[in-house]
PDB file of N, CA and C in Angstrom:
ATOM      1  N   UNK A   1     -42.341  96.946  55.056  1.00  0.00           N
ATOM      2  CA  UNK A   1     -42.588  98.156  55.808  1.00  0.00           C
ATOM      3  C   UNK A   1     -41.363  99.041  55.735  1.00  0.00           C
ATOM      4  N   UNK A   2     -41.147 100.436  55.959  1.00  0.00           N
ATOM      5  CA  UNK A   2     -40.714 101.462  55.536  1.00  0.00           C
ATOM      6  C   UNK A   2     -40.245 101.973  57.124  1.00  0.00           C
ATOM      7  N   UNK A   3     -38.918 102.423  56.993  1.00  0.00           N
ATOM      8  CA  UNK A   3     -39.058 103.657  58.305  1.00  0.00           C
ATOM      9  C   UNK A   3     -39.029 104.629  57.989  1.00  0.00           C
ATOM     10  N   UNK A   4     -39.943 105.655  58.409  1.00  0.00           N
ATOM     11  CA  UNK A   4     -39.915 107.193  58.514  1.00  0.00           C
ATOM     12  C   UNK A   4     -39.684 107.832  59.757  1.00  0.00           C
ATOM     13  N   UNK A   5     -38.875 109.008  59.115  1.00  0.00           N
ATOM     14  CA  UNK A   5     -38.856 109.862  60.472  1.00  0.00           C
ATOM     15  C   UNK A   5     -39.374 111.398  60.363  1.00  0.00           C
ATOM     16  N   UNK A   6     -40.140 111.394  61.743  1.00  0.00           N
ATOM     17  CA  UNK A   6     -40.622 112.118  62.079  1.00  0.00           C
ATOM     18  C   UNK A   6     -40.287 113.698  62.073  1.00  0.00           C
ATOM     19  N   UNK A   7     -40.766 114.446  62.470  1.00  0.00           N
ATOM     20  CA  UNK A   7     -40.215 115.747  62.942  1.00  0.00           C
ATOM     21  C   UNK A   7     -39.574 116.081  64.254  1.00  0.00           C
ATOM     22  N   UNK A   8     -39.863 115.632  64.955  1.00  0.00           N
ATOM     23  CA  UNK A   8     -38.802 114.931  66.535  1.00  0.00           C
ATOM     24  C   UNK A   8     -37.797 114.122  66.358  1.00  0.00           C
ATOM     25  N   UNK A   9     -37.599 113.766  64.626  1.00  0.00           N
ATOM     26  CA  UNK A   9     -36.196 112.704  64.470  1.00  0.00           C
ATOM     27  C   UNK A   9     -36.301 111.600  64.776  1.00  0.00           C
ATOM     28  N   UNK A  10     -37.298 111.342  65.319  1.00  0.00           N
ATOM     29  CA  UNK A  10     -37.680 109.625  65.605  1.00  0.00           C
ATOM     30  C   UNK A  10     -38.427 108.432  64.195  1.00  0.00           C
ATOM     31  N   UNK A  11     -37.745 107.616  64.905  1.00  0.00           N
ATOM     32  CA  UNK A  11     -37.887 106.691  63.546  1.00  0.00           C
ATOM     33  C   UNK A  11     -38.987 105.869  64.187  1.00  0.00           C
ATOM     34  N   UNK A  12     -40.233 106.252  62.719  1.00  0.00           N
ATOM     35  CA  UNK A  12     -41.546 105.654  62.769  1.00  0.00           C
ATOM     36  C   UNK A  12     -41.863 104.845  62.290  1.00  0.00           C
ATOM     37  N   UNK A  13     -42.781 103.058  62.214  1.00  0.00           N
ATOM     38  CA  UNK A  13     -42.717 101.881  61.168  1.00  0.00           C
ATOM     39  C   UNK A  13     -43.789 102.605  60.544  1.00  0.00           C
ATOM     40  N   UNK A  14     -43.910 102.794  59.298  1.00  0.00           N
ATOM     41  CA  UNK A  14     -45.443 102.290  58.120  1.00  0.00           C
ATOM     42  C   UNK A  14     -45.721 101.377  57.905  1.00  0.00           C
ATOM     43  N   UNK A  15     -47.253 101.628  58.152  1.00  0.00           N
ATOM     44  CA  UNK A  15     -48.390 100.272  58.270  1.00  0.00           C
ATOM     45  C   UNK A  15     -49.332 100.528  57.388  1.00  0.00           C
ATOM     46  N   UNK A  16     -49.800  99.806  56.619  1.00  0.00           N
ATOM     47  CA  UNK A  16     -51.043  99.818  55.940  1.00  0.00           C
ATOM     48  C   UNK A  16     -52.193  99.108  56.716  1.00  0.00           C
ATOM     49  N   UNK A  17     -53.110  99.082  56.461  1.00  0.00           N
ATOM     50  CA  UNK A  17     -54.304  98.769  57.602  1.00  0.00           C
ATOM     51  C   UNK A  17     -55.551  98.236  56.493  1.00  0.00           C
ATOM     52  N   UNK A  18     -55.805  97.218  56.277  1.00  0.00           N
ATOM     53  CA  UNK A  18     -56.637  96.983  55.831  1.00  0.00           C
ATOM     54  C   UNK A  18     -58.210  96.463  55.873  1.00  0.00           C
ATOM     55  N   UNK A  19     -59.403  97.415  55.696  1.00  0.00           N
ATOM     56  CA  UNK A  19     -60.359  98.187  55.744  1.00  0.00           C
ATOM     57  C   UNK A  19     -61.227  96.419  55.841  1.00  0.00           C
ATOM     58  N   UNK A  20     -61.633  96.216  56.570  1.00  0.00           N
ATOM     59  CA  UNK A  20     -62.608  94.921  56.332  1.00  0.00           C
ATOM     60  C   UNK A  20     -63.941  94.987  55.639  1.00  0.00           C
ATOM     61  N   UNK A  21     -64.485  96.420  55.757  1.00  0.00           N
ATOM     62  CA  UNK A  21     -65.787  96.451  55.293  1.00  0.00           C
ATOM     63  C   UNK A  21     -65.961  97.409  54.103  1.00  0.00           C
ATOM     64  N   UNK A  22     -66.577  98.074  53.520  1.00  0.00           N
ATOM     65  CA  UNK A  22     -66.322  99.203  52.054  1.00  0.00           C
ATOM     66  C   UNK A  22     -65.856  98.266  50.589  1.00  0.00           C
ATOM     67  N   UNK A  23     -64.417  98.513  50.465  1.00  0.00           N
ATOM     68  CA  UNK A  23     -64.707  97.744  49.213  1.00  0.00           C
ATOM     69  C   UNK A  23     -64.029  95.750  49.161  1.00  0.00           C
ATOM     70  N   UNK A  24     -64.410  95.732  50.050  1.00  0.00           N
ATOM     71  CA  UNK A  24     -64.207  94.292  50.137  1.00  0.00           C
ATOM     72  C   UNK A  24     -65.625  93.224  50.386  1.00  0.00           C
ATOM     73  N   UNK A  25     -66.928  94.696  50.640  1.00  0.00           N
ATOM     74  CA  UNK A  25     -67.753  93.955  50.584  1.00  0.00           C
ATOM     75  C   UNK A  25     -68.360  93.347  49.472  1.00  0.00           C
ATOM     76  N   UNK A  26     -68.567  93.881  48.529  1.00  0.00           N
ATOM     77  CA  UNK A  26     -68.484  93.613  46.948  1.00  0.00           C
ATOM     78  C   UNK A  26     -67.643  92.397  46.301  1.00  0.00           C
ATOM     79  N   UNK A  27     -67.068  91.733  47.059  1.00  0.00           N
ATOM     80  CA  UNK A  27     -66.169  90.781  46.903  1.00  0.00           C
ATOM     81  C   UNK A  27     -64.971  90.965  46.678  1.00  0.00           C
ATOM     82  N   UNK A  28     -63.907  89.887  46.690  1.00  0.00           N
ATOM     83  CA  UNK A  28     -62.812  89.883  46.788  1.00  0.00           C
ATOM     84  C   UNK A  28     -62.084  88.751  46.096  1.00  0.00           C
ATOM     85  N   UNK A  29     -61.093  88.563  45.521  1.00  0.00           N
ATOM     86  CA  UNK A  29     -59.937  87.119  45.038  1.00  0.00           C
ATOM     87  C   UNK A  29     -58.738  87.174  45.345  1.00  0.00           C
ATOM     88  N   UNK A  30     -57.851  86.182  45.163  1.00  0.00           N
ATOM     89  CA  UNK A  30     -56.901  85.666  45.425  1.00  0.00           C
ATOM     90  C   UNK A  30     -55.626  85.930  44.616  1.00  0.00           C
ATOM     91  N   UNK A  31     -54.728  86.893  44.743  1.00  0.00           N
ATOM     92  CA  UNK A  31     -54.016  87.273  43.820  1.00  0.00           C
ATOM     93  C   UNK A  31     -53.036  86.665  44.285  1.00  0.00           C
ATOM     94  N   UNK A  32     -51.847  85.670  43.307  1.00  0.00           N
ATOM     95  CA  UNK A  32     -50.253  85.261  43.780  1.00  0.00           C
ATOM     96  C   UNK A  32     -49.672  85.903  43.941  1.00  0.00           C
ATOM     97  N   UNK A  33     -48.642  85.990  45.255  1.00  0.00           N
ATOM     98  CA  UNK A  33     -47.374  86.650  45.153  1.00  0.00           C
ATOM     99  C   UNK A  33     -46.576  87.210  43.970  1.00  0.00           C
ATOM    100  N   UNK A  34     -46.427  85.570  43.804  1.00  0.00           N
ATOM    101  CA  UNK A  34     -45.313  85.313  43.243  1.00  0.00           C
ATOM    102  C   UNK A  34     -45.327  85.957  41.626  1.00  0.00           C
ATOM    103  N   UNK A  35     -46.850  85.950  41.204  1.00  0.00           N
ATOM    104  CA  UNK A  35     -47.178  86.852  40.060  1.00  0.00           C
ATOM    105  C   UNK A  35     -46.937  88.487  40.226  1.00  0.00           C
ATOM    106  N   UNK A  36     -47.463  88.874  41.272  1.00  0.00           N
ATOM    107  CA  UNK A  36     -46.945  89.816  41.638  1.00  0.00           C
ATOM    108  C   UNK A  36     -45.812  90.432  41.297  1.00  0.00           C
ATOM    109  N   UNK A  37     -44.244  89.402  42.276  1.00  0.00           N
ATOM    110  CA  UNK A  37     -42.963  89.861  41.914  1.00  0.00           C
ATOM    111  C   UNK A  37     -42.499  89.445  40.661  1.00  0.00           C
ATOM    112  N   UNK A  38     -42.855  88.727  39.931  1.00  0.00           N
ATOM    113  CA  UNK A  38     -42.344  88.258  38.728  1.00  0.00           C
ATOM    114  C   UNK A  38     -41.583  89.481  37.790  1.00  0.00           C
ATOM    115  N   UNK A  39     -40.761  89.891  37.733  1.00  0.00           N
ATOM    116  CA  UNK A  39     -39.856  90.784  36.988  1.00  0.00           C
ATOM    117  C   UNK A  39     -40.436  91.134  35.650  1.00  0.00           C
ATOM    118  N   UNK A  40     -40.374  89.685  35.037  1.00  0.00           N
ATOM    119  CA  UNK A  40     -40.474  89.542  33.583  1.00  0.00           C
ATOM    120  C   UNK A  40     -42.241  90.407  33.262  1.00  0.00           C
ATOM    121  N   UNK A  41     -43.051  90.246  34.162  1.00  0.00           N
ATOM    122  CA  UNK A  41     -44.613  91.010  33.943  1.00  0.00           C
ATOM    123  C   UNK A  41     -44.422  92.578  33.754  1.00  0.00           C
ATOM    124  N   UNK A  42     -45.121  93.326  32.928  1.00  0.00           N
ATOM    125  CA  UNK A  42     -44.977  94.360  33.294  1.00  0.00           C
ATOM    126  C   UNK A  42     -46.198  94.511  33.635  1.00  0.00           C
ATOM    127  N   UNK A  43     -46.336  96.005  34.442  1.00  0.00           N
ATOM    128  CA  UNK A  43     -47.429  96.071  35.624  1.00  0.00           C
ATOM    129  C   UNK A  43     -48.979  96.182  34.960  1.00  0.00           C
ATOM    130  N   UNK A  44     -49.013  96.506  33.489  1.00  0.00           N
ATOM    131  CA  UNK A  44     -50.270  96.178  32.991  1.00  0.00           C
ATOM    132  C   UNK A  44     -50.838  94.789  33.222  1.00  0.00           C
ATOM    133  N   UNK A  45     -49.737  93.925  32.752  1.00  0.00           N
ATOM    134  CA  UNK A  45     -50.292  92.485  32.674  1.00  0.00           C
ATOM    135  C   UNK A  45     -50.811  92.112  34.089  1.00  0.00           C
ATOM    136  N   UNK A  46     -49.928  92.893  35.604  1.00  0.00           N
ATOM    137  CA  UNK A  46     -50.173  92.465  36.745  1.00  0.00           C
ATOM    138  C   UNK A  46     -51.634  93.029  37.067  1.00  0.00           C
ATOM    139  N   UNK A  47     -51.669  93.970  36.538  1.00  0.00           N
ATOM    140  CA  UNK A  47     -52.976  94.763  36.758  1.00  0.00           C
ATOM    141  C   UNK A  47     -54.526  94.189  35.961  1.00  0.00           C
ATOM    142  N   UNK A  48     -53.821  93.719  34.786  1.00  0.00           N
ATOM    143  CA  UNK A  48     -55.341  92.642  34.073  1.00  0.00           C
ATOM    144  C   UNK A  48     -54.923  91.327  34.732  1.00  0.00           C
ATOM    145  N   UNK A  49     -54.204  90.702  35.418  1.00  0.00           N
ATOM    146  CA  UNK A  49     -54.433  89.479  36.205  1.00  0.00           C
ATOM    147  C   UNK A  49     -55.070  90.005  37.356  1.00  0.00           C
ATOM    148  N   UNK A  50     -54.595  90.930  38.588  1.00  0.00           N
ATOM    149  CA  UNK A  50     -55.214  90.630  39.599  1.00  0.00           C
ATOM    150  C   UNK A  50     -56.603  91.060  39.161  1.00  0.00           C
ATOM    151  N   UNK A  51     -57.030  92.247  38.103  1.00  0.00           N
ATOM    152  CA  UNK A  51     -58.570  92.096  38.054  1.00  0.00           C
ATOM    153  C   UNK A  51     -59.323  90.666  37.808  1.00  0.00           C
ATOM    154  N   UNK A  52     -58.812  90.002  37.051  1.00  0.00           N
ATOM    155  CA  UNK A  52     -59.123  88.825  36.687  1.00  0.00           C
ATOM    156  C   UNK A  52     -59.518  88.061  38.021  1.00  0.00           C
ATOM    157  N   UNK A  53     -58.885  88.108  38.487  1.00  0.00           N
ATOM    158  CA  UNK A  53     -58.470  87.053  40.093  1.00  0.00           C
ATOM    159  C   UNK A  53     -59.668  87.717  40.876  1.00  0.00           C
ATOM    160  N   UNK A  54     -60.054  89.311  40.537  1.00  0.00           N
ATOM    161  CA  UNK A  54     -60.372  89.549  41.806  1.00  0.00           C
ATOM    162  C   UNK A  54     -62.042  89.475  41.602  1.00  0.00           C
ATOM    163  N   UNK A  55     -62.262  88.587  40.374  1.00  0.00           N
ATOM    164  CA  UNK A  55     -63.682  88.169  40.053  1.00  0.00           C
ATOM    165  C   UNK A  55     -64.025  86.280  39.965  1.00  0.00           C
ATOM    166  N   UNK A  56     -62.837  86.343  40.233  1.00  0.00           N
ATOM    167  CA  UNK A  56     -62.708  84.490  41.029  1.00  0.00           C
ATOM    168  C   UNK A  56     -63.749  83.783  39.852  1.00  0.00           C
ATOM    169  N   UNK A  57     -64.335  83.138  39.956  1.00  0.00           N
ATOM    170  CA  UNK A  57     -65.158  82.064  39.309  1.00  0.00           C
ATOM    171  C   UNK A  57     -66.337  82.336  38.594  1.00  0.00           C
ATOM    172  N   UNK A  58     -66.340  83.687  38.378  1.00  0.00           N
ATOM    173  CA  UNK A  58     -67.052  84.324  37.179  1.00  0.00           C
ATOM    174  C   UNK A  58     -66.988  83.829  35.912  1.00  0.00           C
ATOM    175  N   UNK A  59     -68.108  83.500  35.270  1.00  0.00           N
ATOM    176  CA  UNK A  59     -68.350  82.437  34.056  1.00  0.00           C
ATOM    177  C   UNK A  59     -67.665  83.690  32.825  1.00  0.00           C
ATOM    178  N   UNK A  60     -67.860  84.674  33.195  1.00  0.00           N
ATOM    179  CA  UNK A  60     -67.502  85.739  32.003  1.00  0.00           C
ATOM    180  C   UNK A  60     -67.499  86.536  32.254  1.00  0.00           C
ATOM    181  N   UNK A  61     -66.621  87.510  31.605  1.00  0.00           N
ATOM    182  CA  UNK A  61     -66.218  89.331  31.965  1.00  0.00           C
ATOM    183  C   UNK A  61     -65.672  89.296  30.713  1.00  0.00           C
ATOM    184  N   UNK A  62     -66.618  90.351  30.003  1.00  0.00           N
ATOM    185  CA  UNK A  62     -66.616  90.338  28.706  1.00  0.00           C
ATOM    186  C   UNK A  62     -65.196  91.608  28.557  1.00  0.00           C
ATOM    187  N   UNK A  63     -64.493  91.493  27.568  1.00  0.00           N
ATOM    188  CA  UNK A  63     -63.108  91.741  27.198  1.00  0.00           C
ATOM    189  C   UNK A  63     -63.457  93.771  27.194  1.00  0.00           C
ATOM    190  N   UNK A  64     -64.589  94.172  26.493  1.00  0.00           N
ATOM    191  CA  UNK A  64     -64.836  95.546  26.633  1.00  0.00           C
ATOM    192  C   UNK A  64     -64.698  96.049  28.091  1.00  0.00           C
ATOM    193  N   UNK A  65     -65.810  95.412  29.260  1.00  0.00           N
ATOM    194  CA  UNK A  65     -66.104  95.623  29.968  1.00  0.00           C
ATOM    195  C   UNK A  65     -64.593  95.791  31.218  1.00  0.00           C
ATOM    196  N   UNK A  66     -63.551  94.833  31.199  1.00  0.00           N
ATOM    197  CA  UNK A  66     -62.280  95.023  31.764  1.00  0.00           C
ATOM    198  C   UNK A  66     -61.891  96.228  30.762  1.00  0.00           C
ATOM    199  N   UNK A  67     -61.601  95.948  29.683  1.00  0.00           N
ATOM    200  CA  UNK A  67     -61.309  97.575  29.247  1.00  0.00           C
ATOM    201  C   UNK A  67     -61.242  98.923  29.407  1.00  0.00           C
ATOM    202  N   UNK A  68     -62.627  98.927  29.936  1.00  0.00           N
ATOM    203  CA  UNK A  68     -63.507  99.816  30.287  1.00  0.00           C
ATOM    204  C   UNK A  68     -62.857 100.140  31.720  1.00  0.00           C
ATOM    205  N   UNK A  69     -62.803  99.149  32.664  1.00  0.00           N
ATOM    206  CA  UNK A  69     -62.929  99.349  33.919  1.00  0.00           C
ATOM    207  C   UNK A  69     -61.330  99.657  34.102  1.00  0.00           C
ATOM    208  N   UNK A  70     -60.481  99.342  33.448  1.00  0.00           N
ATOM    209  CA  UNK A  70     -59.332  99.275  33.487  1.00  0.00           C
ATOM    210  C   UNK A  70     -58.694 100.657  32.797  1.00  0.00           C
ATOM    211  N   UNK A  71     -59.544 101.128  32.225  1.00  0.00           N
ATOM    212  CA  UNK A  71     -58.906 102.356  31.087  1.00  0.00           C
ATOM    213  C   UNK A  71     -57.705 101.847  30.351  1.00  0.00           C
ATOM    214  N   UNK A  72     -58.199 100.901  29.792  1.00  0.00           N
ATOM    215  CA  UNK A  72     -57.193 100.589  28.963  1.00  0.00           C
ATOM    216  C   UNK A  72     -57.639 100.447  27.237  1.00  0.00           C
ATOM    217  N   UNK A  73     -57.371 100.688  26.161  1.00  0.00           N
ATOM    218  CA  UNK A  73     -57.957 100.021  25.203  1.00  0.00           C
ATOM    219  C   UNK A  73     -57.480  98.830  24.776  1.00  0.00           C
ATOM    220  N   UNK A  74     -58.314  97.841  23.554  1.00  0.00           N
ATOM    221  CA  UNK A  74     -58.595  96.309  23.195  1.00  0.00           C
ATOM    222  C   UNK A  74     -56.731  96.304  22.813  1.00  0.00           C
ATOM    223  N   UNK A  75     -55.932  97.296  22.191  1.00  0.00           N
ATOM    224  CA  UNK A  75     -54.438  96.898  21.900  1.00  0.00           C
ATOM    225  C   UNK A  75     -53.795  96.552  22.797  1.00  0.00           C
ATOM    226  N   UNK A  76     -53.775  96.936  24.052  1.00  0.00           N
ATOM    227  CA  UNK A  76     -52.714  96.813  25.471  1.00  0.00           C
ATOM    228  C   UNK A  76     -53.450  95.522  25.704  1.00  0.00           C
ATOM    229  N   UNK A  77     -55.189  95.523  26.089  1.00  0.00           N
ATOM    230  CA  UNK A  77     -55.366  94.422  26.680  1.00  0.00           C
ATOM    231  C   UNK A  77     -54.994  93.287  26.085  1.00  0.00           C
ATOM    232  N   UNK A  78     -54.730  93.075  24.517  1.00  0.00           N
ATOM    233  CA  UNK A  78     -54.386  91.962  23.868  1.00  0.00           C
ATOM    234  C   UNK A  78     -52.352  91.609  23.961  1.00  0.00           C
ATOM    235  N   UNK A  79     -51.673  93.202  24.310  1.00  0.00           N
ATOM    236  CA  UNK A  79     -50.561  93.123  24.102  1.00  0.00           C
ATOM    237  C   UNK A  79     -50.267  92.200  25.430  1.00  0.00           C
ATOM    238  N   UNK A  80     -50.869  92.623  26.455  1.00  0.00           N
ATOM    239  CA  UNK A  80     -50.463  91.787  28.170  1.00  0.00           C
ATOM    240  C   UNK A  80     -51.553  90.991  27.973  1.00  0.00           C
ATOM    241  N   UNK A  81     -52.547  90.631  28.108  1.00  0.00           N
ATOM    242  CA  UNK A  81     -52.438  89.363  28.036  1.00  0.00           C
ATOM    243  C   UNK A  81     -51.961  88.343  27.615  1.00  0.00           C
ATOM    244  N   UNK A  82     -51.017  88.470  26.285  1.00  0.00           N
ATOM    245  CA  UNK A  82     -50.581  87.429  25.511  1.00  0.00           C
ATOM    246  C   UNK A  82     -49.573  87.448  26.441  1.00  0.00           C
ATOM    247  N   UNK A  83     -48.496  88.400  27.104  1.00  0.00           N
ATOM    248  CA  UNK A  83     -47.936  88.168  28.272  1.00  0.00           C
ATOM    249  C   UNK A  83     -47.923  87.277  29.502  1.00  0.00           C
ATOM    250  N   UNK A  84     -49.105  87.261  29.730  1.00  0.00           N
ATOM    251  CA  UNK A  84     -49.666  86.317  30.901  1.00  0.00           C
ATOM    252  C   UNK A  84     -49.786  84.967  30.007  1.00  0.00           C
ATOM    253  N   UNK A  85     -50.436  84.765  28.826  1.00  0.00           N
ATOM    254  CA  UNK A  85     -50.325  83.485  28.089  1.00  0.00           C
ATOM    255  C   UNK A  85     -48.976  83.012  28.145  1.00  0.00           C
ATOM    256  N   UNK A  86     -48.346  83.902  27.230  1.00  0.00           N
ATOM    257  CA  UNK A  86     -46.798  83.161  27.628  1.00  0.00           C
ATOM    258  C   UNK A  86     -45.911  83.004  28.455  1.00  0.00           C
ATOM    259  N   UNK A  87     -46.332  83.435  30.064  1.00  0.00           N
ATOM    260  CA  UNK A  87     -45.699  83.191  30.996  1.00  0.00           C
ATOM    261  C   UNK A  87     -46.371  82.131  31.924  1.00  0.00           C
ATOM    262  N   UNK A  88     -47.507  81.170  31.132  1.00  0.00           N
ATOM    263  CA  UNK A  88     -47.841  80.492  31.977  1.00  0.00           C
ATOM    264  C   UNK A  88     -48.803  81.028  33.142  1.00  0.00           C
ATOM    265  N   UNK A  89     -49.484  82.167  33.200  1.00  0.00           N
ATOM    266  CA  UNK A  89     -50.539  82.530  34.420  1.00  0.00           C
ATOM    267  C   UNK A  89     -51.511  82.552  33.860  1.00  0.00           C
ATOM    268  N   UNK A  90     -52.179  82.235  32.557  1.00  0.00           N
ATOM    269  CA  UNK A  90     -53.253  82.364  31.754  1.00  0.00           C
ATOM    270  C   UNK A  90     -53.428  81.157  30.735  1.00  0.00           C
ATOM    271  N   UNK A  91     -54.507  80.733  30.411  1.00  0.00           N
ATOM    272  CA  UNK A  91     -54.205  79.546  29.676  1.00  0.00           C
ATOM    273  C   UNK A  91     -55.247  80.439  28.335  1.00  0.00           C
ATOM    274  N   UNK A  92     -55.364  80.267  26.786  1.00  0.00           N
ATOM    275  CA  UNK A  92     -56.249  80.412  26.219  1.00  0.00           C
ATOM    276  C   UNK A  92     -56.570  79.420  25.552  1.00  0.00           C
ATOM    277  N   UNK A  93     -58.158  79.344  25.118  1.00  0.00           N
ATOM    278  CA  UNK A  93     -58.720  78.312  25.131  1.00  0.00           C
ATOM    279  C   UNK A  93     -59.667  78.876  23.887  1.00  0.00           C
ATOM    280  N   UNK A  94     -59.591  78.301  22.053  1.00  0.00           N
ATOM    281  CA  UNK A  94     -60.235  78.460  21.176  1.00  0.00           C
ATOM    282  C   UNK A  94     -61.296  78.226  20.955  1.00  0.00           C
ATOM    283  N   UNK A  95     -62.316  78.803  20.755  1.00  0.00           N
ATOM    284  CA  UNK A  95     -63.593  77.951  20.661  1.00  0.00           C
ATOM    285  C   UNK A  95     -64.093  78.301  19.526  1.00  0.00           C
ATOM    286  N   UNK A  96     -64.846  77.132  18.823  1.00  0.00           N
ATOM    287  CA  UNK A  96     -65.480  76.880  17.217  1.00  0.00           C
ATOM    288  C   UNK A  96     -66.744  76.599  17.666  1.00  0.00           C
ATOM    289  N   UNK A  97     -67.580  77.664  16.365  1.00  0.00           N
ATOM    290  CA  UNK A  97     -68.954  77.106  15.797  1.00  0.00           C
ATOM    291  C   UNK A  97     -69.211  75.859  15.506  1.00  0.00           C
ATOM    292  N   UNK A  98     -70.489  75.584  15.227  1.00  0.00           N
ATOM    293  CA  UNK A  98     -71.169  74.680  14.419  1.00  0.00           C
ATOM    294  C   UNK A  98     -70.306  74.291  13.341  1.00  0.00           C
ATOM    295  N   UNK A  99     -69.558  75.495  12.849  1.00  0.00           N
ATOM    296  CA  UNK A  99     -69.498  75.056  11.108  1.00  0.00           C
ATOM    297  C   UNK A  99     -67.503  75.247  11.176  1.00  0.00           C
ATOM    298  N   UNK A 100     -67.388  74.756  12.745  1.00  0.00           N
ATOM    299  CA  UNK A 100     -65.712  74.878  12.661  1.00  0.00           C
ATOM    300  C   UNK A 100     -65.240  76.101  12.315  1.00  0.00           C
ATOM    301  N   UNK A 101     -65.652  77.398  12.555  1.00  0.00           N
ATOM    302  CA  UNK A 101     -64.874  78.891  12.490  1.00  0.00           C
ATOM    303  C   UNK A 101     -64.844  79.057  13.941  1.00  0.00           C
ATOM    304  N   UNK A 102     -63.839  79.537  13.828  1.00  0.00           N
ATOM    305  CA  UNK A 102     -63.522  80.544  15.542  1.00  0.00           C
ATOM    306  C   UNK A 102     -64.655  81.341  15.720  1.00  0.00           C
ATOM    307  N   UNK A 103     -64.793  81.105  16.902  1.00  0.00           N
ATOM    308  CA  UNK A 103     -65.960  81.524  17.875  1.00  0.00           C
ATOM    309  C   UNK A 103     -65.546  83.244  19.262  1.00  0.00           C
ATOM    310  N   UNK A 104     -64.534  82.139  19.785  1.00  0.00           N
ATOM    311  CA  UNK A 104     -63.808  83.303  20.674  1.00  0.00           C
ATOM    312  C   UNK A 104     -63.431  82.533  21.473  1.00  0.00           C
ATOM    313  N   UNK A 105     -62.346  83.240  21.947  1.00  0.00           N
ATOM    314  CA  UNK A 105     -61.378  83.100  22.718  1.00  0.00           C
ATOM    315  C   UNK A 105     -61.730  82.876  24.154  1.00  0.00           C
ATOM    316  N   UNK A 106     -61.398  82.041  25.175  1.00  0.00           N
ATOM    317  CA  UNK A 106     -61.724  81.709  26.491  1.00  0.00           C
ATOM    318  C   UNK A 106     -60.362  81.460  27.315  1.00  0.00           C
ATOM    319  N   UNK A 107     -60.471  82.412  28.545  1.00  0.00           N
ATOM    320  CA  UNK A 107     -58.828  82.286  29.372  1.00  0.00           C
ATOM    321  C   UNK A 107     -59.670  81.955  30.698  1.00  0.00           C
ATOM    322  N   UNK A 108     -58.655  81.201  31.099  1.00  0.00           N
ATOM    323  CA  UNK A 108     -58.454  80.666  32.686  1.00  0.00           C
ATOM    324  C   UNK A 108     -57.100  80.793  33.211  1.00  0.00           C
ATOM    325  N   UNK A 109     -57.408  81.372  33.976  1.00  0.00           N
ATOM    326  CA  UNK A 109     -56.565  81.532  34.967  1.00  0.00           C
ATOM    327  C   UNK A 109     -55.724  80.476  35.964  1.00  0.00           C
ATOM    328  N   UNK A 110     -54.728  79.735  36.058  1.00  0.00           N
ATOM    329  CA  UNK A 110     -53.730  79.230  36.053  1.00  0.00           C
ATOM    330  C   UNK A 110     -53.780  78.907  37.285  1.00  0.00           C
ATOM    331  N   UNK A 111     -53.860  77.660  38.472  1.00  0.00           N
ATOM    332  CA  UNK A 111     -53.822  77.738  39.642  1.00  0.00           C
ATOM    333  C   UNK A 111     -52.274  77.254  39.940  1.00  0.00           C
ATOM    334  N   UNK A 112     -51.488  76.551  38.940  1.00  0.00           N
ATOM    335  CA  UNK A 112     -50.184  76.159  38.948  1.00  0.00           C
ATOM    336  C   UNK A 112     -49.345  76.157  37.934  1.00  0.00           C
ATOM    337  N   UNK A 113     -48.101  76.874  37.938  1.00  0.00           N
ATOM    338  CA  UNK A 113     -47.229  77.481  36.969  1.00  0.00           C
ATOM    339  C   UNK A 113     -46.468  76.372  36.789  1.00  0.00           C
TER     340      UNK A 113
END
C-alpha cells in the first residue's frame, strides 16, 4: 500500500478492493507469489502464466486462442514460454503419433519449483 496526500496535506492509505462478483464469476486460479516477484521473468512470461493459472485444470487452451486473448503473436508466446520452461514454472511434455513423429507439445504447470 501507498501513501497519498491529499489536498488538505493529509496523508491517505491506498486500497484496492476486490470486486467478489463481475469478473470473478466466470472463474478464477491460483497465481504464485513468488512467480510473480521473480526478477529473472519478464512480465510477458508473468502474464502467459497467470493466464494459464487462471484456467486451472482445463484439459486444453489451444496456443492461438491465448494468443488471441493475450494480443500477443505465436513468436513472443514461444519466446516466454520457453522462459517459464526454463525457469522451472512450466514443464513441456512431447507427444508422438502412431508412427513416432511429433504430435505437439503439452505444458503443465508446475505446483513445485
Amino acid at each position: 500500500m501507498s501513501n497519498i496526500q491529499d489536498s488538505n496535506m493529509q496523508v491517505t492509505e491506498e486500497r484496492i478492493r476486490q470486486h467478489p462478483r463481475n469478473v470473478l464469476e466466470h472463474g478464477a486460479g491460483i497465481v504464485g507469489t513468488s512467480v510473480m516477484q521473480d526478477p529473472n521473468l519478464h512480465v510477458i512470461a508473468k502474464t502467459i502464466y497467470s493466464y494459464l493459472c487462471a484456467y486451472g485444470d482445463t484439459d486444453c487452451l489451444p496456443r492461438d486462442q491465448i494468443c488471441y486473448d493475450l494480443n500477443i503473436n505465436k513468436n513472443t508466446y514461444a519466446k516466454y514460454m520457453k522462459q517459464l520452461v526454463d525457469c522451472g514454472y512450466i514443464t513441456r511434455i512431447q507427444t508422438r503419433d502412431e508412427n513416432n513423429n511429433f504430435y505437439r507439445n503439452i505444458y503443465e504447470i508446475n505446483s513445485e519449483v
